[in-house]
C-alpha atoms as a PDB file:
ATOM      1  CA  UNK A   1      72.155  24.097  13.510  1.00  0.00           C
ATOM      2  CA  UNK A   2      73.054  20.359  12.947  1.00  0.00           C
ATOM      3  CA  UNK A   3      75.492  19.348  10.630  1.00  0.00           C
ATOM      4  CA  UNK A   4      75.327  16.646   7.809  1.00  0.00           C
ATOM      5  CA  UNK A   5      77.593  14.498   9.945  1.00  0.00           C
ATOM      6  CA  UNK A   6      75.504  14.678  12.657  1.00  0.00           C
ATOM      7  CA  UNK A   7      72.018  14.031  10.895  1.00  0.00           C
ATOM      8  CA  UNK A   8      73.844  11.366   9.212  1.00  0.00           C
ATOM      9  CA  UNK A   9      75.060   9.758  12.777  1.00  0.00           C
ATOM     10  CA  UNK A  10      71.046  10.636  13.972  1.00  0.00           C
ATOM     11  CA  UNK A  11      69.917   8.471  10.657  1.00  0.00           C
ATOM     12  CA  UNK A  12      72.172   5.041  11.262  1.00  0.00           C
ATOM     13  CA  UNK A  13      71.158   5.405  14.941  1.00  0.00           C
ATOM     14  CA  UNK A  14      67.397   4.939  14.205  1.00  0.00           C
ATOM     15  CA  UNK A  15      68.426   2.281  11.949  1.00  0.00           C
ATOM     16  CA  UNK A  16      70.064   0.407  14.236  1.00  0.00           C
ATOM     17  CA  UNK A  17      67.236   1.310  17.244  1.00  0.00           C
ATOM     18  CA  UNK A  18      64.915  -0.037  14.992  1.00  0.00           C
ATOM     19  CA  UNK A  19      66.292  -3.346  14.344  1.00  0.00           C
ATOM     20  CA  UNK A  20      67.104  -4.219  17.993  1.00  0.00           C
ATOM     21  CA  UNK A  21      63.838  -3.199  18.847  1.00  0.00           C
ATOM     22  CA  UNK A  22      62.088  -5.490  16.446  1.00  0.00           C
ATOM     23  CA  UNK A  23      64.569  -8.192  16.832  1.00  0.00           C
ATOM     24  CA  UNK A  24      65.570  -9.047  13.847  1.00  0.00           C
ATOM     25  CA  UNK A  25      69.251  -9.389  11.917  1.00  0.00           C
ATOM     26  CA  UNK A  26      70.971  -6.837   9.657  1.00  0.00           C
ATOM     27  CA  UNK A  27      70.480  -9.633   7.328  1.00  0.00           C
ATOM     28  CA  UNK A  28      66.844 -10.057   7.804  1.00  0.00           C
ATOM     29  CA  UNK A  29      66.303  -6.474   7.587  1.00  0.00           C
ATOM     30  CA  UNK A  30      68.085  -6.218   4.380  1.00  0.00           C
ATOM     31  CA  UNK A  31      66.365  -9.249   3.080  1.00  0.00           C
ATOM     32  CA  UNK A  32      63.226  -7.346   3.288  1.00  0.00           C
ATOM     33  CA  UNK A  33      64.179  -3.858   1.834  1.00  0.00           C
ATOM     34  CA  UNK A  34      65.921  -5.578  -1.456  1.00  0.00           C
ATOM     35  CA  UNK A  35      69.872  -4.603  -0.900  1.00  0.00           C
ATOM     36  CA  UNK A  36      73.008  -6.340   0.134  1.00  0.00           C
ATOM     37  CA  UNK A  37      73.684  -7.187   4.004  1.00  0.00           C
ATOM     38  CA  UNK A  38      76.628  -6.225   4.256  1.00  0.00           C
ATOM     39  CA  UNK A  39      75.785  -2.341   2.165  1.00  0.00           C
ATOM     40  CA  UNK A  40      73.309  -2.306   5.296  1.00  0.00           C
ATOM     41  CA  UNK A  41      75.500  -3.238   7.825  1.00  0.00           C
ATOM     42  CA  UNK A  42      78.194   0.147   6.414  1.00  0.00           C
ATOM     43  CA  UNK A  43      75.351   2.250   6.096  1.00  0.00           C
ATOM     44  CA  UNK A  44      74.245   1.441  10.095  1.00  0.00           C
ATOM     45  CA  UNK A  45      77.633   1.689  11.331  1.00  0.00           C
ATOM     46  CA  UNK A  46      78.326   4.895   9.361  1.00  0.00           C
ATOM     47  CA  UNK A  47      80.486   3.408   6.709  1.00  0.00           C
ATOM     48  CA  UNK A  48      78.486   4.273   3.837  1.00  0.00           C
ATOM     49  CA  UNK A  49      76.547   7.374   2.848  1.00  0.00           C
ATOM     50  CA  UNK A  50      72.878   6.374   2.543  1.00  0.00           C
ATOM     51  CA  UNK A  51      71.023   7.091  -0.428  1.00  0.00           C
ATOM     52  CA  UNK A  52      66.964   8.147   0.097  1.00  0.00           C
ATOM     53  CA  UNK A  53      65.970   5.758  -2.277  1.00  0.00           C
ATOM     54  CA  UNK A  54      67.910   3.250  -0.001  1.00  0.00           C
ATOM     55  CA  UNK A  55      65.983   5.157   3.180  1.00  0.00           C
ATOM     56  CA  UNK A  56      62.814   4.898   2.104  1.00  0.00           C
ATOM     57  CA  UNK A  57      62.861   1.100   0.828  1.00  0.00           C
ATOM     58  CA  UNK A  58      64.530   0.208   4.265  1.00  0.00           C
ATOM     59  CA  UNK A  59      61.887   1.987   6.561  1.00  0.00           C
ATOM     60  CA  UNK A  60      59.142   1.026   4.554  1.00  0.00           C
ATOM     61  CA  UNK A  61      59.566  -2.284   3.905  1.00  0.00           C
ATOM     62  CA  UNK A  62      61.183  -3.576   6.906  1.00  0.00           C
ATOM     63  CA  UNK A  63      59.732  -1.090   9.831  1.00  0.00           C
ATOM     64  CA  UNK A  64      56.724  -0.147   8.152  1.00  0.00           C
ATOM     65  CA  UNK A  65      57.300   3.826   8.694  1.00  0.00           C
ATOM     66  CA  UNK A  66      56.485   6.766   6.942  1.00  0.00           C
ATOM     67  CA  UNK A  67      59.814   9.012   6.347  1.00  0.00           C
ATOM     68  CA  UNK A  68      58.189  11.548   8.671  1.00  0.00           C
ATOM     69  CA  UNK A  69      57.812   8.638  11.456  1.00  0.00           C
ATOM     70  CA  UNK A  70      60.987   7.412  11.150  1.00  0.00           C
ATOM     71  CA  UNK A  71      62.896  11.152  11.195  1.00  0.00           C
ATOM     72  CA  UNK A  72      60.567  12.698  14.282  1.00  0.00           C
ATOM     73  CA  UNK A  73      60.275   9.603  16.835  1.00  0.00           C
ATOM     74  CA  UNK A  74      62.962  10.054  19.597  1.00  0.00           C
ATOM     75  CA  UNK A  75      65.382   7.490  19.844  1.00  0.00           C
ATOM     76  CA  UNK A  76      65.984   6.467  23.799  1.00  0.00           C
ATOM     77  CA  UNK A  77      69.050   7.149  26.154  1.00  0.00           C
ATOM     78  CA  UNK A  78      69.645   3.104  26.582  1.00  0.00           C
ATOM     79  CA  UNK A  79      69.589   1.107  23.133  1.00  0.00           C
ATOM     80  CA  UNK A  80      67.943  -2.432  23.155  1.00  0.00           C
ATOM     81  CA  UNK A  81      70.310  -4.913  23.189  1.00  0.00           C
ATOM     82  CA  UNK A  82      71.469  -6.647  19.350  1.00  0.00           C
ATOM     83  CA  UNK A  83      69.348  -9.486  18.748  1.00  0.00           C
ATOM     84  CA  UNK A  84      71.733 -11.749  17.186  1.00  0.00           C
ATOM     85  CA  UNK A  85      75.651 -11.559  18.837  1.00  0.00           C
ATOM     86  CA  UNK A  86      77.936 -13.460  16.784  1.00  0.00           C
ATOM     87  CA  UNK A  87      79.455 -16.579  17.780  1.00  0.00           C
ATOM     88  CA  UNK A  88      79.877 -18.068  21.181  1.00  0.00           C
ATOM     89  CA  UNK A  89      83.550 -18.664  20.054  1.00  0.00           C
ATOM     90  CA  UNK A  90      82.206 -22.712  20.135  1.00  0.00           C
ATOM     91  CA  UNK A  91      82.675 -23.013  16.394  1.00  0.00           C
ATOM     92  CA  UNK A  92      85.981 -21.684  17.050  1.00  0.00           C
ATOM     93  CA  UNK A  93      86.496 -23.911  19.902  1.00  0.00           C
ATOM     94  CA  UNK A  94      85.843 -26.811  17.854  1.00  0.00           C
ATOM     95  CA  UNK A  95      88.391 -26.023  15.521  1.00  0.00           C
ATOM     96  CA  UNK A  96      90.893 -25.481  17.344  1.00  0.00           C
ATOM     97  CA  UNK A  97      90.235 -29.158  19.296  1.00  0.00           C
ATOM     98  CA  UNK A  98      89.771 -30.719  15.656  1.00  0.00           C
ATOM     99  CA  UNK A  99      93.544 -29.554  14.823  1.00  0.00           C
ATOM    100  CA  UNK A 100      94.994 -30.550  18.198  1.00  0.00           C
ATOM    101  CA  UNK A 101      93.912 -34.134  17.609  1.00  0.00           C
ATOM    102  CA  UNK A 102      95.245 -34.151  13.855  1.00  0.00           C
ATOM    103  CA  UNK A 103      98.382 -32.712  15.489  1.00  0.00           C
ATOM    104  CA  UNK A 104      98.458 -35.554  17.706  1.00  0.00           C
ATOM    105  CA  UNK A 105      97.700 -38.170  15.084  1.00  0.00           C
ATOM    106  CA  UNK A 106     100.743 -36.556  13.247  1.00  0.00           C
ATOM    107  CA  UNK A 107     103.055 -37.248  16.362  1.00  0.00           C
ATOM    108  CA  UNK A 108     101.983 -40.489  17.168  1.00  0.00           C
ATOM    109  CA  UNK A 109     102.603 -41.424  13.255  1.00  0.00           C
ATOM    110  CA  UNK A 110     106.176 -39.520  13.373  1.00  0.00           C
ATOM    111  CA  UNK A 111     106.937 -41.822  16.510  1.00  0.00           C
ATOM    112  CA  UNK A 112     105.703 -45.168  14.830  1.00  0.00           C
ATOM    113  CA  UNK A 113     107.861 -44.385  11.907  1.00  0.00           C
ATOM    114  CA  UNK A 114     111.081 -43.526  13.848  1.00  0.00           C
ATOM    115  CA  UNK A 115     110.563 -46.959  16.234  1.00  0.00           C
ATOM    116  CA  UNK A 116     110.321 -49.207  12.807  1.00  0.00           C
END
C-alpha cells in the first residue's frame, strides 16, 4: 500500500515530467492554470501540499489531461531535461566586471587626490 508521502512525491513528479516534456517554464505553466509561480514551483518540488482544485486547474489548463490521464500514464526511468536552466552566470559576470572598474575609478581618484 502507498503512502500519502509517496503519492504525493508520484503527483509533483508528473508535474514536473510534464513540463519538461512540453517545454515550457514553471512560470508559463502557472500562467496558464491561474496561480502564483512560485506556489507552483513548492508544490513541484514538494514544498507545498497541493490542493485538487489546484490539480485539476493545472492539468487541465496547461497539459490538457483528464485527472484519470494524468494519475495512470507512467512516468519514464530518465526525465527530459528542464527547458529553461537559470542563468549562464553572464549577468553575474557582468556585475562583478562593472564593480571592478568602479573600484578602479575609485583608486585612480584616491591617487590623483593624494599627488595634488
Amino acid at each position: 500500500m502507498a503512502t500519502v508521502k509517496s503519492e504525493f512525491d508520484n503527483v509533483a513528479k508528473r508535474l514536473k515530467y510534464l513540463r519538461c516534456k512540453k517545454g515550457i517554464s514553471r512560470r508559463e505553466v502557472a500562467a496558464l492554470a491561474g496561480i502564483d509561480h512560485t506556489r507552483y514551483g513548492q508544490m513541484e518540488r514538494q514544498l507545498e501540499g497541493l490542493q485538487l482544485r489546484t490539480l485539476l486547474s493545472i492539468i487541465k489548463s496547461a497539459y490538457k489531461l483528464s485527472l484519470t490521464e494524468f494519475l495512470t500514464f507512467t512516468l519514464p526511468k530518465n526525465m527530459p531535461e528542464e527547458p529553461h536552466k537559470r542563468g549562464t552566470g553572464k549577468r553575474k559576470k557582468k556585475r562583478k566586471a562593472v564593480k571592478r572598474k568602479a573600484v578602479k575609478k575609485k583608486a585612480v581618484k584616491k591617487k590623483a587626490k593624494k599627488r595634488r
